[in-house]
C-alpha atoms as a PDB file:
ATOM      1  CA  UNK A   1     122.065 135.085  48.472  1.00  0.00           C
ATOM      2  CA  UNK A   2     121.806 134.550  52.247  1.00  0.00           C
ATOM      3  CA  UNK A   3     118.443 135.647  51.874  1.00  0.00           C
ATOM      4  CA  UNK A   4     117.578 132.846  49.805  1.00  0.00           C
ATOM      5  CA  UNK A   5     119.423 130.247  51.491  1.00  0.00           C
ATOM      6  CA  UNK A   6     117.955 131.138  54.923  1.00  0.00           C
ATOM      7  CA  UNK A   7     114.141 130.790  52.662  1.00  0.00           C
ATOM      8  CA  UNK A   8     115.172 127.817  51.005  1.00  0.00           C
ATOM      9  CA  UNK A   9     116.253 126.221  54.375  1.00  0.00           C
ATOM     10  CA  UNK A  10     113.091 127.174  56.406  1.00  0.00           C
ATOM     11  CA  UNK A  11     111.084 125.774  53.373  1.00  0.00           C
ATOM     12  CA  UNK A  12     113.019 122.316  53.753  1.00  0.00           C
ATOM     13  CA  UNK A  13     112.457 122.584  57.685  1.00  0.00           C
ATOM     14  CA  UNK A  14     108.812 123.088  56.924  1.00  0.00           C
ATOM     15  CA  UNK A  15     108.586 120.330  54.382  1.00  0.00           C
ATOM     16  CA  UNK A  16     110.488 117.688  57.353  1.00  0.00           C
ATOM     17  CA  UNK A  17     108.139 119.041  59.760  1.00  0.00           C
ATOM     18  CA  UNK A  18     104.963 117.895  57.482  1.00  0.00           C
ATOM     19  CA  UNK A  19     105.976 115.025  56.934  1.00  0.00           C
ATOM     20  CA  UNK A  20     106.612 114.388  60.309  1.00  0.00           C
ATOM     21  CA  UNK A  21     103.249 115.650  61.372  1.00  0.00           C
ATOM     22  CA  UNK A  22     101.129 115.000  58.820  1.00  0.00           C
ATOM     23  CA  UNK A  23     100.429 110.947  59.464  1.00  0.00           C
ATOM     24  CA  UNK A  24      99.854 112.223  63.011  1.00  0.00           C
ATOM     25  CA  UNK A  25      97.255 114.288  62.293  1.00  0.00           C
ATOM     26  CA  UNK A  26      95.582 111.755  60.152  1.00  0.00           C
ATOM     27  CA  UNK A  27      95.599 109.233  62.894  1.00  0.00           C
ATOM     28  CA  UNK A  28      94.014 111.055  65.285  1.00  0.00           C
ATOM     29  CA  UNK A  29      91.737 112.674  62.609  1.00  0.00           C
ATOM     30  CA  UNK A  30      90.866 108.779  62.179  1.00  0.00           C
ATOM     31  CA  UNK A  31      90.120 108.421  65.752  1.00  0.00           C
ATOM     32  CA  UNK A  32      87.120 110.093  65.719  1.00  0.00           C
ATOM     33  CA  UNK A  33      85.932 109.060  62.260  1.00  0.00           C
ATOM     34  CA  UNK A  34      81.511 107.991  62.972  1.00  0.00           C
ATOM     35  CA  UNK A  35      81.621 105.167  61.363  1.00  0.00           C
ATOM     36  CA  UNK A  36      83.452 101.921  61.362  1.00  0.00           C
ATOM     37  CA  UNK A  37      85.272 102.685  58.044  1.00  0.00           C
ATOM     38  CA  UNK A  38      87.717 105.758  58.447  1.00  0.00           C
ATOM     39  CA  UNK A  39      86.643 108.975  57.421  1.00  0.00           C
ATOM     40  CA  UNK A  40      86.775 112.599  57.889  1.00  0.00           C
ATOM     41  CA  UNK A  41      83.386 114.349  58.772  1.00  0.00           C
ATOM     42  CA  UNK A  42      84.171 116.763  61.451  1.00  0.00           C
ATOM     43  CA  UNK A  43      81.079 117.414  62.138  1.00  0.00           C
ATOM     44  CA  UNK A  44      80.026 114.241  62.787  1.00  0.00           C
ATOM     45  CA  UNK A  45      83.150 112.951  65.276  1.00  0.00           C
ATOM     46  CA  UNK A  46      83.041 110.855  68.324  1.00  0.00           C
ATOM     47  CA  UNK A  47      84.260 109.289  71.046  1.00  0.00           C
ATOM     48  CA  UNK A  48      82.906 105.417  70.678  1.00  0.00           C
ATOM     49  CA  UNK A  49      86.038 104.301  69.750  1.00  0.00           C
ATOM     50  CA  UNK A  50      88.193 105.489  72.572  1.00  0.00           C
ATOM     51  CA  UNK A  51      85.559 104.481  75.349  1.00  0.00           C
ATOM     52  CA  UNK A  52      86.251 100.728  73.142  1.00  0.00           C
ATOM     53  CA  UNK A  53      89.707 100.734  74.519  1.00  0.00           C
ATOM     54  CA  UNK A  54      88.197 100.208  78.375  1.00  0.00           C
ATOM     55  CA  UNK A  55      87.223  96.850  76.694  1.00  0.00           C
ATOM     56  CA  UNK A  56      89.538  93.897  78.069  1.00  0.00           C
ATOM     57  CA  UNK A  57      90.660  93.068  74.762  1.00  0.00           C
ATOM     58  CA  UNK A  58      92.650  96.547  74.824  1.00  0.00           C
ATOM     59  CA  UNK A  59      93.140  97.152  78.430  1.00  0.00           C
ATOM     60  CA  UNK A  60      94.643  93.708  79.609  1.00  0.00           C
ATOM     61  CA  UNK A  61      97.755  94.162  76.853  1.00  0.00           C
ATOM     62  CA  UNK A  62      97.885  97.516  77.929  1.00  0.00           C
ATOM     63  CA  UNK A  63      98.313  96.854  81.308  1.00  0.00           C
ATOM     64  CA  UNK A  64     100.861  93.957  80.619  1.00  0.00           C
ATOM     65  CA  UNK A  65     102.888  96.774  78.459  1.00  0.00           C
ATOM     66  CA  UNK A  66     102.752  98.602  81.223  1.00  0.00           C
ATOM     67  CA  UNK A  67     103.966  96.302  83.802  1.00  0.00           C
ATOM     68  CA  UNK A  68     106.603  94.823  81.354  1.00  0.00           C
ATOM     69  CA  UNK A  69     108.137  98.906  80.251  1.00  0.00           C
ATOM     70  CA  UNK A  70     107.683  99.315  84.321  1.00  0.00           C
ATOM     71  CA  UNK A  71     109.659  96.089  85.324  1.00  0.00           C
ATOM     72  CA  UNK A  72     112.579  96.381  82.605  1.00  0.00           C
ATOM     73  CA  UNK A  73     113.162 100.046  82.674  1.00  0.00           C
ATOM     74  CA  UNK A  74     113.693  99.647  86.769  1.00  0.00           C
ATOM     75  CA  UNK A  75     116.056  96.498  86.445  1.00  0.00           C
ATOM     76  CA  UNK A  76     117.989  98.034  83.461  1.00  0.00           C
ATOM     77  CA  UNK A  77     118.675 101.369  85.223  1.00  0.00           C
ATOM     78  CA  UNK A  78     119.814  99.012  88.333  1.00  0.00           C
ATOM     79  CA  UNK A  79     121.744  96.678  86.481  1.00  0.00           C
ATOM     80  CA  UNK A  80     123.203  99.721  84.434  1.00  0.00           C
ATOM     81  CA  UNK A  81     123.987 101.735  86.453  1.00  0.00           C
ATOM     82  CA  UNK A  82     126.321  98.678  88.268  1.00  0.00           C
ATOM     83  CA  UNK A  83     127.437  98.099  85.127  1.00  0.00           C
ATOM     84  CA  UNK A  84     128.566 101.516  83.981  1.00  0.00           C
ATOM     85  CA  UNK A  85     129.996 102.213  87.344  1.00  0.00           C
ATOM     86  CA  UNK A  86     132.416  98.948  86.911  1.00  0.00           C
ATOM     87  CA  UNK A  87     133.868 100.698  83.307  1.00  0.00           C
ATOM     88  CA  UNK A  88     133.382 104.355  83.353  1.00  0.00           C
ATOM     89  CA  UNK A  89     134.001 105.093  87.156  1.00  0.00           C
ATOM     90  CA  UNK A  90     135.857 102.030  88.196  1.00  0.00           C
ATOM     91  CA  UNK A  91     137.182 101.310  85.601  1.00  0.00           C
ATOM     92  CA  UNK A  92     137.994  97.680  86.413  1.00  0.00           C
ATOM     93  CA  UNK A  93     140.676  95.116  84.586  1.00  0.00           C
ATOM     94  CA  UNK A  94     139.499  95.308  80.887  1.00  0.00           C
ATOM     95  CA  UNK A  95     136.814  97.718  81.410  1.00  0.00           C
ATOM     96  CA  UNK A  96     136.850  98.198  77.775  1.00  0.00           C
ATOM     97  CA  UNK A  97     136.178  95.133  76.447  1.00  0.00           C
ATOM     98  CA  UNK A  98     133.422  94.701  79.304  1.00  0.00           C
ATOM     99  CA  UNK A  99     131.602  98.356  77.747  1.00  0.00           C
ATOM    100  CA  UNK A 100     132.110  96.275  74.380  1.00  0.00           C
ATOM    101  CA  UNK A 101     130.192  93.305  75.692  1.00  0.00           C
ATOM    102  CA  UNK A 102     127.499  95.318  77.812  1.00  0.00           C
ATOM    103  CA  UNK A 103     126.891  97.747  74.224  1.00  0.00           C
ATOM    104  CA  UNK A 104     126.829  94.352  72.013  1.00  0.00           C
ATOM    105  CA  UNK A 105     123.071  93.457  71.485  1.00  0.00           C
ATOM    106  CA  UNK A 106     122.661  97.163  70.274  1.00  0.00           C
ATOM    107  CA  UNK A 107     124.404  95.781  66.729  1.00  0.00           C
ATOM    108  CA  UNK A 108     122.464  92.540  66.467  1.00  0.00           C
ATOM    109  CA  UNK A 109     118.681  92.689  65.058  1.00  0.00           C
ATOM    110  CA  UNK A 110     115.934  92.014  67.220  1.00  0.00           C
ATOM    111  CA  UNK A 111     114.480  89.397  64.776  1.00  0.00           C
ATOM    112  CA  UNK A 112     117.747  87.621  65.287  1.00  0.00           C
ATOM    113  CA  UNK A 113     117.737  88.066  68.909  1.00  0.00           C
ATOM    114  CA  UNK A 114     114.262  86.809  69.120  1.00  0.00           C
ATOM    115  CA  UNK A 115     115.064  83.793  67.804  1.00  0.00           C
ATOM    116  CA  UNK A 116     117.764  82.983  69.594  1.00  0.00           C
ATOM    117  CA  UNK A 117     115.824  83.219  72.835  1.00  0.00           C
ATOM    118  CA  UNK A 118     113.344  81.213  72.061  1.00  0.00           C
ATOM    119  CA  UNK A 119     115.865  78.789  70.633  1.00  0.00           C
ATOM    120  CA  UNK A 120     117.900  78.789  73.931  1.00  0.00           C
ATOM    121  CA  UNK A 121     114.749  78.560  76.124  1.00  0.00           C
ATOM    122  CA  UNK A 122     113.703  75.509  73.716  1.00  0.00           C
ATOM    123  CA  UNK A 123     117.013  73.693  74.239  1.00  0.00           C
ATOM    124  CA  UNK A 124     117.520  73.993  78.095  1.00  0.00           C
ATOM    125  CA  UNK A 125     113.991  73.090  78.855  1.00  0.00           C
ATOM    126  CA  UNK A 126     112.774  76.783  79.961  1.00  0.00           C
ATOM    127  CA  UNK A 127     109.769  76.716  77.286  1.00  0.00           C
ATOM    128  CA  UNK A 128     107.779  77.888  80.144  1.00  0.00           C
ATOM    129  CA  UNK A 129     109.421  81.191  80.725  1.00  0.00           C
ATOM    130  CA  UNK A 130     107.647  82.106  77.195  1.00  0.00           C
ATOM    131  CA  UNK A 131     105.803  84.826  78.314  1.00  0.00           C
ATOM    132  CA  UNK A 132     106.055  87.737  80.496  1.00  0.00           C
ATOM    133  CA  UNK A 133     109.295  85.973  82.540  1.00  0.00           C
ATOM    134  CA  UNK A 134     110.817  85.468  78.833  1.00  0.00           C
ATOM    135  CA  UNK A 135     109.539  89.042  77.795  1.00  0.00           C
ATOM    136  CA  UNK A 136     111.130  91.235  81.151  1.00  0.00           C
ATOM    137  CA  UNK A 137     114.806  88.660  80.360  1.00  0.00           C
ATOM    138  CA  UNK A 138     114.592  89.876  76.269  1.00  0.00           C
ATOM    139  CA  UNK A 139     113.594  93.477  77.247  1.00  0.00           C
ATOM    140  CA  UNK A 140     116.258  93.877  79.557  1.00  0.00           C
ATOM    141  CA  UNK A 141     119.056  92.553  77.006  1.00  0.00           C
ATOM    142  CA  UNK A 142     117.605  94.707  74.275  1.00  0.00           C
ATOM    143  CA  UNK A 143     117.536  98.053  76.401  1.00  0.00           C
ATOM    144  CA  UNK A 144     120.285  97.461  78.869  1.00  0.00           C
ATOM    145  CA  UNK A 145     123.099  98.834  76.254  1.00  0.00           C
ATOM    146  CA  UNK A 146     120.982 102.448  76.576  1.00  0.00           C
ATOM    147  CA  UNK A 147     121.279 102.695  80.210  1.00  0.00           C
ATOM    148  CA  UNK A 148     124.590 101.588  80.320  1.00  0.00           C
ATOM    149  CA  UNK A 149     125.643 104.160  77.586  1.00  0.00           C
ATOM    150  CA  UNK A 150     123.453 106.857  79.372  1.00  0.00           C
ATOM    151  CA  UNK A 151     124.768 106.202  82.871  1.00  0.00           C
ATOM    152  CA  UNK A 152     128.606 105.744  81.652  1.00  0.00           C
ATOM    153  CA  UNK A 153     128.373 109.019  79.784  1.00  0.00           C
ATOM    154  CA  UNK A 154     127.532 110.737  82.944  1.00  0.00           C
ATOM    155  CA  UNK A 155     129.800 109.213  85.211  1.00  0.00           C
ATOM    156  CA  UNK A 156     132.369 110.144  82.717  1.00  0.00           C
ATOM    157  CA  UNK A 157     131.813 113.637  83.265  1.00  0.00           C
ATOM    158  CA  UNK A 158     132.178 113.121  87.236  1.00  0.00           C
ATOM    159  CA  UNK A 159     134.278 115.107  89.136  1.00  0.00           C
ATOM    160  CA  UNK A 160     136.188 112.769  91.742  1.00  0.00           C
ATOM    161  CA  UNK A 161     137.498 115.541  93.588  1.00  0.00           C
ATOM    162  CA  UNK A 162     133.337 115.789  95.309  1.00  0.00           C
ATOM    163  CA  UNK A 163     134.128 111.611  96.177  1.00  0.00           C
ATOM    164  CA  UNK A 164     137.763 112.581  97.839  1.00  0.00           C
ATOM    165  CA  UNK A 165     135.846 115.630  99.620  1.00  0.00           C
ATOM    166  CA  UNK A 166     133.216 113.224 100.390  1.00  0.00           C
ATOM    167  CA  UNK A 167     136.114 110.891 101.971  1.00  0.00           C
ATOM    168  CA  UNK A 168     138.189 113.051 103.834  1.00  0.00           C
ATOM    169  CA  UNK A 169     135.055 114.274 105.607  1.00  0.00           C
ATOM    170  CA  UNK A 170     134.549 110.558 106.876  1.00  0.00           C
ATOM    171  CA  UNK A 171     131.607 109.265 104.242  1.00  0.00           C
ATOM    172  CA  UNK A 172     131.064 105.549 103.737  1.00  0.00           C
ATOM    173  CA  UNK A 173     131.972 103.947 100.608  1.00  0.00           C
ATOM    174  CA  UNK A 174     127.890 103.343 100.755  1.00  0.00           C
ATOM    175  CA  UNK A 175     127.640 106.795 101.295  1.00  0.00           C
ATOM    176  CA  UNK A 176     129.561 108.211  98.859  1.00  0.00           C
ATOM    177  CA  UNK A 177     127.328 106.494  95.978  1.00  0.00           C
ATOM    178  CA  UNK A 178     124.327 107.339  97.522  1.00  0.00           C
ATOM    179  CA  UNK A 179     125.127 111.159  98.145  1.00  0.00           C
ATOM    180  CA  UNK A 180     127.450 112.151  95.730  1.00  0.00           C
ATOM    181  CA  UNK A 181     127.146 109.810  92.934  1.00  0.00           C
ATOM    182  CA  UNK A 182     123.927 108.465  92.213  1.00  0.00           C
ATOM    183  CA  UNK A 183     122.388 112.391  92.458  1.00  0.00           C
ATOM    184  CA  UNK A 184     124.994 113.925  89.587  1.00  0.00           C
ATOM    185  CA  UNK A 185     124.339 111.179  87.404  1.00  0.00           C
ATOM    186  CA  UNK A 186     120.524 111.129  87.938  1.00  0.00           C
ATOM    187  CA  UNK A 187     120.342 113.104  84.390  1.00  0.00           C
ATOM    188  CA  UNK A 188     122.067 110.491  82.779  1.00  0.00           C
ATOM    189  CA  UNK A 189     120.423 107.629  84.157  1.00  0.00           C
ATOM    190  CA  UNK A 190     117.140 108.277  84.171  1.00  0.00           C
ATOM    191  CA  UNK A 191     117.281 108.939  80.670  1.00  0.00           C
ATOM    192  CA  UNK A 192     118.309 105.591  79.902  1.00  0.00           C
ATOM    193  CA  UNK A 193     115.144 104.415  81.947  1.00  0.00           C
ATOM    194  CA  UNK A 194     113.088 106.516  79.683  1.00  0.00           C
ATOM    195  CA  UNK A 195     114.617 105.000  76.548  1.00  0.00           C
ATOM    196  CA  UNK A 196     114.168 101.797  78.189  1.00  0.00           C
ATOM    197  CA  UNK A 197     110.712 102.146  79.037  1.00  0.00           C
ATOM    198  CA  UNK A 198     109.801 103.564  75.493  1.00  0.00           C
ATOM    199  CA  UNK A 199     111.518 100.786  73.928  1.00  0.00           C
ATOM    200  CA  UNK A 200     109.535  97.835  76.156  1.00  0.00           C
ATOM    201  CA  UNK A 201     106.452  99.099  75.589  1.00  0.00           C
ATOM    202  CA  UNK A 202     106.492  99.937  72.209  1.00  0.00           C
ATOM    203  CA  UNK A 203     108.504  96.609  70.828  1.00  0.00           C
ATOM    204  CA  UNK A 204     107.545  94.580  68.489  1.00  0.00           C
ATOM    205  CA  UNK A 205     110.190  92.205  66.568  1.00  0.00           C
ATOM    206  CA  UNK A 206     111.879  90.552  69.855  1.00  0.00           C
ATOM    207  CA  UNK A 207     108.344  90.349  71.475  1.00  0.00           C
ATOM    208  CA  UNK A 208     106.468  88.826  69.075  1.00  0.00           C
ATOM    209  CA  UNK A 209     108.619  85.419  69.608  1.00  0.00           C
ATOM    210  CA  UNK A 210     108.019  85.295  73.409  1.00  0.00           C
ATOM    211  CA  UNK A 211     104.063  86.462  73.934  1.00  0.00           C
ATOM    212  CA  UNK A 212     101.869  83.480  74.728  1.00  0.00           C
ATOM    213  CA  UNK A 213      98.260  82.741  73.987  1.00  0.00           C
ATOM    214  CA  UNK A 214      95.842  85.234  75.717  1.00  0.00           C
ATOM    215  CA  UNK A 215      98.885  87.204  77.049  1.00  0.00           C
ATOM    216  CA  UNK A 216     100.065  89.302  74.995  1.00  0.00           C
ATOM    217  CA  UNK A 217     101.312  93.002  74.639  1.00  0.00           C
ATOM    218  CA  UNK A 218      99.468  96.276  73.130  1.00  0.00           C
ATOM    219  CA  UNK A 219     101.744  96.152  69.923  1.00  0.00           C
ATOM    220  CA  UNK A 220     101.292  92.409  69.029  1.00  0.00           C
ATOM    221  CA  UNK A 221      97.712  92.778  69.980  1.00  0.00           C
ATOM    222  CA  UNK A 222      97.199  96.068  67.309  1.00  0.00           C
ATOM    223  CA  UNK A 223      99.189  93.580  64.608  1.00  0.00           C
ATOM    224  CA  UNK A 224      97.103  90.835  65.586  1.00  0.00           C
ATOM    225  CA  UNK A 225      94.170  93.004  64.685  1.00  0.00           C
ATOM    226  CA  UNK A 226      95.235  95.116  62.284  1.00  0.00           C
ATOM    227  CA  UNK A 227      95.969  91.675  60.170  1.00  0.00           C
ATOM    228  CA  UNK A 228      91.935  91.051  59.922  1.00  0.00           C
ATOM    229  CA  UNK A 229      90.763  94.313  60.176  1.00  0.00           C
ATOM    230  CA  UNK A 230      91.095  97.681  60.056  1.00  0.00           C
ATOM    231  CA  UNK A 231      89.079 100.219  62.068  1.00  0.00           C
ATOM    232  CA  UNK A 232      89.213 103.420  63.828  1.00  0.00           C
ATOM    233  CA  UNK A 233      89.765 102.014  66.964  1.00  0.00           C
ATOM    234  CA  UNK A 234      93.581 100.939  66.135  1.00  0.00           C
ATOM    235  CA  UNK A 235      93.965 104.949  65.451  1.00  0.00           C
ATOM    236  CA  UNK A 236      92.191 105.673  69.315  1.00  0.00           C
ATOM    237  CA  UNK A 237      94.283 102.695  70.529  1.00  0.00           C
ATOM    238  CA  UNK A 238      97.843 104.774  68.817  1.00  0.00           C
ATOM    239  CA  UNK A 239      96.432 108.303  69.740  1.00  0.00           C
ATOM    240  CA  UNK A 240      96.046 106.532  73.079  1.00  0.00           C
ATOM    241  CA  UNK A 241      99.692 105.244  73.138  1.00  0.00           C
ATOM    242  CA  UNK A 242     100.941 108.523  72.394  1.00  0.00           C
ATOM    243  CA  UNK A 243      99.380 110.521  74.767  1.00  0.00           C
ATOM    244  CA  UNK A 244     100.535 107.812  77.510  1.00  0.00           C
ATOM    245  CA  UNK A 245     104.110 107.606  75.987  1.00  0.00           C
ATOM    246  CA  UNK A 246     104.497 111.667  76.422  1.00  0.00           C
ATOM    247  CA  UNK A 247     103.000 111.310  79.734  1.00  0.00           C
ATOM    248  CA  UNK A 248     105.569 109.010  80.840  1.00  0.00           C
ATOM    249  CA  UNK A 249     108.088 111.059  79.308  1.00  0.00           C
ATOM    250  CA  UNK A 250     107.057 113.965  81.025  1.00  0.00           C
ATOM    251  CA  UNK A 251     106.982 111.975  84.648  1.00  0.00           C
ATOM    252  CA  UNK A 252     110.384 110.578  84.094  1.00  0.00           C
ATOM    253  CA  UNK A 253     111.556 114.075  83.256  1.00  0.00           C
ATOM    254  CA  UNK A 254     110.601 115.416  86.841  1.00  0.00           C
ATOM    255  CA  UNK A 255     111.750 112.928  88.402  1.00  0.00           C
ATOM    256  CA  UNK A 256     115.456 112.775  86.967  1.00  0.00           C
ATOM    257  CA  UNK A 257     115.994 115.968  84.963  1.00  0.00           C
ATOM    258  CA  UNK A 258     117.510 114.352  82.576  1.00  0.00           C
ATOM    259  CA  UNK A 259     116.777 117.167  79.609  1.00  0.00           C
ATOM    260  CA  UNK A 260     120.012 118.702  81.768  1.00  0.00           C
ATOM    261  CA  UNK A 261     121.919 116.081  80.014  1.00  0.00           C
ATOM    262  CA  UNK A 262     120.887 117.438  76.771  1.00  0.00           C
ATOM    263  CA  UNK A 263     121.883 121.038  76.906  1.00  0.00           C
ATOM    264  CA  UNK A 264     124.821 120.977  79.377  1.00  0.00           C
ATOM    265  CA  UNK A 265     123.198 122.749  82.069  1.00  0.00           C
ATOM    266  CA  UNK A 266     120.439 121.737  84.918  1.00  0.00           C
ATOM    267  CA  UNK A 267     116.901 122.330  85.477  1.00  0.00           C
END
């Protein structure tokens, strides 16, 4: 009997895995297809369509993803981290209801939130902020509830005892959060810039209400594309993504260790 369970389960783990896996493969089996029509000749792959993403059409987004996931994952994991300090460490008058308000645009829809930026923007005579300034403001309120989370979870776990130690051996307040502090919870916040920066660059519904004309990010622009035609260059431009999305991932994680935060121990 255990026997069988223990075959039936790795045959459902293997059966997750494909389908997992499986639309990856295809993609970047697409990537290389010869012609512009997708299709599988392996013998007959090539590169055209990935040297087509040094084209401006693909690299300016691209670039603006960049600098948007760049400029919101840095402000979120400094406003954050203030933030999560205030209710988790602090723990100021009616810290509670402030984590409530701080975690709130987690539980409304980006669609919705869209809207109601451009709707404010409209109404207070900011139309002009459409664009990258209205992008980084709607990035930050859609992946500042991660960071906070992140950050508060590991300030949670934070021994005060290292602070009074800290104290009694004549640190500054200042000092305190830059020696003590900001180092144990490292794990937690960087991981919250990751998730940040992953989200930014890879959104969709809240950014698709804020890009302007000619300045646009890499998702809209593969929509924008992908609504007239469809090529192997939107698989190199995914394949391309990817690769740059586990890049980042990997960066961030020598930076702040923040796989420590994952399995209770440290690097």
């Amino acid at each position: 009997m255990n026997r069988l369970l223990t075959y039936l389960f790795r045959m459902v783990l293997a059966a997750i895995l494909a389908f997992i896996t499986l639309p990856l493969v295809v993609v970047v089996a697409a990537s290389f297809s010869p012609t512009s029509a997708v299709t599988f000749r392996p013998s007959e792959w090539t590169l055209q369509w990935y040297a087509a993403l040094w084209d401006s059409r693909w690299l300016d987004p691209f670039l603006l993803s960049v600098e948007l996931a760049l400029i919101v994952s840095l402000a979120s994991g400094l406003l954050g981290v203030l933030g999560a300090y205030s209710v988790a460490y602090a723990k100021c008058r009616g810290h509670t209801a402030i984590m409530a308000f701080l975690l709130s645009p987690m539980s409304v829809p980006q669609i919705v939130k869209g809207v109601a930026i451009v709707l404010f923007l409209s109404s207070v005579g900011l139309y002009h902020l459409l664009g990258t300034p209205g992008l980084v403001m709607a990035h930050i309120i859609l992946t500042l509830p991660y960071v906070v989370r992140m950050a508060a979870t590991a300030m949670f776990g934070f021994d005060k005892r290292l602070e009074s130690a800290a104290r009694i051996l004549g640190a500054s307040a200042t000092q305190r959060i830059r020696y003590v502090l900001l180092p144990l919870i490292r794990s937690g916040l960087f991981s919250g810039m990751t998730f940040a920066f992953i989200i930014s660059f890879n959104n969709i519904p809240l950014s698709v209400f804020l890009v302007r004309p000619g300045q646009t990010t890499l998702p809209i622009t593969v929509i924008n594309h992908l609504e007239y035609s469809l090529d192997p260059v939107l698989a190199a431009v995914n394949v391309a993504s990817l690769l740059f999305i586990l890049g980042a991932i990997i960066l961030f994680e020598k930076i702040g260790g923040f796989s420590a935060q994952f399995h209770g121990g440290s690097k």
